[in-house]
Protein backbone atom coordinates (compact mmCIF):
# COMPACT_ATOMS: atom_id res chain seq x y z
CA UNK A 1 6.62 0.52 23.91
CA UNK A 2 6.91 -2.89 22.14
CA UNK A 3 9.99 -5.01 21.87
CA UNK A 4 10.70 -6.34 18.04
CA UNK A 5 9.92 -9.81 19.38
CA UNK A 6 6.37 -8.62 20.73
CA UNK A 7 5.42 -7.00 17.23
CA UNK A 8 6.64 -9.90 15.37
CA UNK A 9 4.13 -11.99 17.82
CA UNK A 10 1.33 -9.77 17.05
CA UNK A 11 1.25 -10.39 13.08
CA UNK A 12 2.20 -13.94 13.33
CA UNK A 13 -1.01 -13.87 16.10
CA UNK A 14 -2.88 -11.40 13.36
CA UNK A 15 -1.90 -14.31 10.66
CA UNK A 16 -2.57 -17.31 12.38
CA UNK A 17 -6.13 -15.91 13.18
CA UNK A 18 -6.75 -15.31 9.60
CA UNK A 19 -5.54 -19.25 8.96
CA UNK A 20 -8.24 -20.33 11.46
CA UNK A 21 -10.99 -18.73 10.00
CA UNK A 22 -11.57 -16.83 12.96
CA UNK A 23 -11.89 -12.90 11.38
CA UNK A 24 -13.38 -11.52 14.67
CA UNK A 25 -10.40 -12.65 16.76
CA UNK A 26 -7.88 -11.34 14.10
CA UNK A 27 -9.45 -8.04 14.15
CA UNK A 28 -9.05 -7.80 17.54
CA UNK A 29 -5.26 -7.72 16.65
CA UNK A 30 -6.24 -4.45 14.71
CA UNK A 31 -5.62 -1.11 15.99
CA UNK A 32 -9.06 0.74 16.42
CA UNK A 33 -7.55 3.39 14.14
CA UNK A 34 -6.43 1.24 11.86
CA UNK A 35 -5.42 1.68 8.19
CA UNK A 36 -4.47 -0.81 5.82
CA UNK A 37 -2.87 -0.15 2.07
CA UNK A 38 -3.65 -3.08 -0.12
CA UNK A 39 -3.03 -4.17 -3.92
CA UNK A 40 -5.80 -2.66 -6.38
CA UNK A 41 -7.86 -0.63 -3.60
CA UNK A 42 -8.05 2.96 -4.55
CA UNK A 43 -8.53 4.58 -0.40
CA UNK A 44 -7.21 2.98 2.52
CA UNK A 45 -9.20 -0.14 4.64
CA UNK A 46 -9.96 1.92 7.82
CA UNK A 47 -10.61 0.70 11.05
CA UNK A 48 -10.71 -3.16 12.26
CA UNK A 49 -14.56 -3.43 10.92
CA UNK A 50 -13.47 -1.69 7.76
CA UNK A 51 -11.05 -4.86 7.45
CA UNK A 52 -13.49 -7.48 8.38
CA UNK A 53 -15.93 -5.80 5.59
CA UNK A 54 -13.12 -5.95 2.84
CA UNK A 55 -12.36 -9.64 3.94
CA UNK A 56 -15.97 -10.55 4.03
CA UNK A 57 -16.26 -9.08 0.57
CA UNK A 58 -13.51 -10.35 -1.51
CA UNK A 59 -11.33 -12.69 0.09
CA UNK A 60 -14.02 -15.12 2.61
CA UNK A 61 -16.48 -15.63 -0.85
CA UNK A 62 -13.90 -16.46 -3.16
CA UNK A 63 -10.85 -18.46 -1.04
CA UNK A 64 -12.78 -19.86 1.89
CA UNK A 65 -9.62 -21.46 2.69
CA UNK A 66 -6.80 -19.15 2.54
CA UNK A 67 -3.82 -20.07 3.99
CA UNK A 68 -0.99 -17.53 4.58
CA UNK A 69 2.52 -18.48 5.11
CA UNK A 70 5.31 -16.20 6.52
CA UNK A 71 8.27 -17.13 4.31
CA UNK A 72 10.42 -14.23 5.57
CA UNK A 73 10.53 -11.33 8.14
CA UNK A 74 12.41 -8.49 9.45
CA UNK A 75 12.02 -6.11 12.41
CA UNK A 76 12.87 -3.16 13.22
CA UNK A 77 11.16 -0.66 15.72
CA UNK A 78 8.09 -1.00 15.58
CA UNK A 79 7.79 -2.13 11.37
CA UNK A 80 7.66 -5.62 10.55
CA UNK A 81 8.46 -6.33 7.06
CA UNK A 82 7.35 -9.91 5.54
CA UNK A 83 7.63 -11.83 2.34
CA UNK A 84 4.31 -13.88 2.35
CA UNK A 85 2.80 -17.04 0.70
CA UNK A 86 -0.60 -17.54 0.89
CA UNK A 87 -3.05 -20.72 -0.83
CA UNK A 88 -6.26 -21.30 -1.44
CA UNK A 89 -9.24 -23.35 -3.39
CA UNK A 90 -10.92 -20.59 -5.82
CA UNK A 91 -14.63 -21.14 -4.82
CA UNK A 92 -16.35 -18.21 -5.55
CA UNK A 93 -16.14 -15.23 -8.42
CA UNK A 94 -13.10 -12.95 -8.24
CA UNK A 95 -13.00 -10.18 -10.44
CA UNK A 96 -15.42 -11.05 -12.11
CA UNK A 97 -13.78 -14.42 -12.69
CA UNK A 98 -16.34 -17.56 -11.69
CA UNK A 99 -15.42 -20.31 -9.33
CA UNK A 100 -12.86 -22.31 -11.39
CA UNK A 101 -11.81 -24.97 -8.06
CA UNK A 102 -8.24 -24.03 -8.96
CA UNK A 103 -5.83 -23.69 -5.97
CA UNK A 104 -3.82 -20.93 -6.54
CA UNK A 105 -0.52 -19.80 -4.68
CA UNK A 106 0.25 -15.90 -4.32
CA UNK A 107 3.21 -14.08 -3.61
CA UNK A 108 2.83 -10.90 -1.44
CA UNK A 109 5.39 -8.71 0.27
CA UNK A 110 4.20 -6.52 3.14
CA UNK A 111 4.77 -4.19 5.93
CA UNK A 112 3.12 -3.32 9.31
CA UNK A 113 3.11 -1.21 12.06
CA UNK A 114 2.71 -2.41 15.34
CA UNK A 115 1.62 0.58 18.24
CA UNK A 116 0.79 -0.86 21.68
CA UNK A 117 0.37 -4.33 20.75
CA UNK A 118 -1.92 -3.60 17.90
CA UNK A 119 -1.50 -3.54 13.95
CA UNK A 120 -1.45 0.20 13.00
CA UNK A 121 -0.69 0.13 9.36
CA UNK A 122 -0.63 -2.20 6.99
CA UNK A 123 0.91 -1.67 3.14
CA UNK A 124 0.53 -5.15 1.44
CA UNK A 125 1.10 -5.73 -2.06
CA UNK A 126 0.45 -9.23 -3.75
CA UNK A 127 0.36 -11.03 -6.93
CA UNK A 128 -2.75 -10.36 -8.40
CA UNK A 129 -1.39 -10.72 -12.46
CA UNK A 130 -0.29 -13.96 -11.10
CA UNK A 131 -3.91 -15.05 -9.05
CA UNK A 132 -5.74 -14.11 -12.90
CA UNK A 133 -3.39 -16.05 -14.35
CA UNK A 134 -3.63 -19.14 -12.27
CA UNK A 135 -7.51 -18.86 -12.70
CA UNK A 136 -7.54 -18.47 -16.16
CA UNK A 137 -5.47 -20.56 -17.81
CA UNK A 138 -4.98 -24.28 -18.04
């Protein structure tokens, strides 16, 4: 069983992995039954690859350089609650939305479960009124 301090490690590992660009290390942070919960997808990302696929498909073409911040956290067994930042240069379409070159800065608030050193679950929920906004406007 994992100490609080070990699961904590494991998402700021999972996050710093994401920062570097490095999506085949950070899945490797991803339990191989994962599932993940995210803002404006109707069934649950399953499975590290089914991860690296959504990443590939919305988040690598359109904010090449995503940076997440960890504003907050909290622990508890084996959740891990955060309050996240995250930035990056809008450089391809989003929703339908064309490259603008804006940088935009989203707010996101999310939970995970950590099982034997792994993300199990992930519920994330971010700003995306506030991303079209951002993009659209001057």
């Amino acid at each position: 069983m994992s100490t609080t301090a070990e699961n904590l490690e494991v998402v700021h590992r999972w996050a710093s992995l994401v920062n570097s660009g490095d999506i085949d290390a950070a899945v490797g942070c991803l339990a191989d039954d994962f599932a993940g919960y995210f803002t404006g997808m109707p069934e649950p990302v399953r499975g590290p690859e089914g991860f690296k696929g959504m990443y590939q498909m919305f988040i690598q073409p359109s904010f090449p350089d995503q940076h997440i911040t960890i504003e907050e956290e909290v622990a508890a067994g084996d959740r891990v609650g955060v309050q996240v930042s995250w930035t990056a240069t809008h450089q391809g379409p989003f929703l339908g939305i064309p490259p603008t070159g804006k940088t935009i800065n989203v707010a996101g608030t999310g939970i995970f479960r950590v099982a034997d050193g792994k993300i199990a679950e992930e519920w994330m929920q971010e700003d995306f009124l506030g991303i079209y906004q951002q993009l659209t406007q001057d």
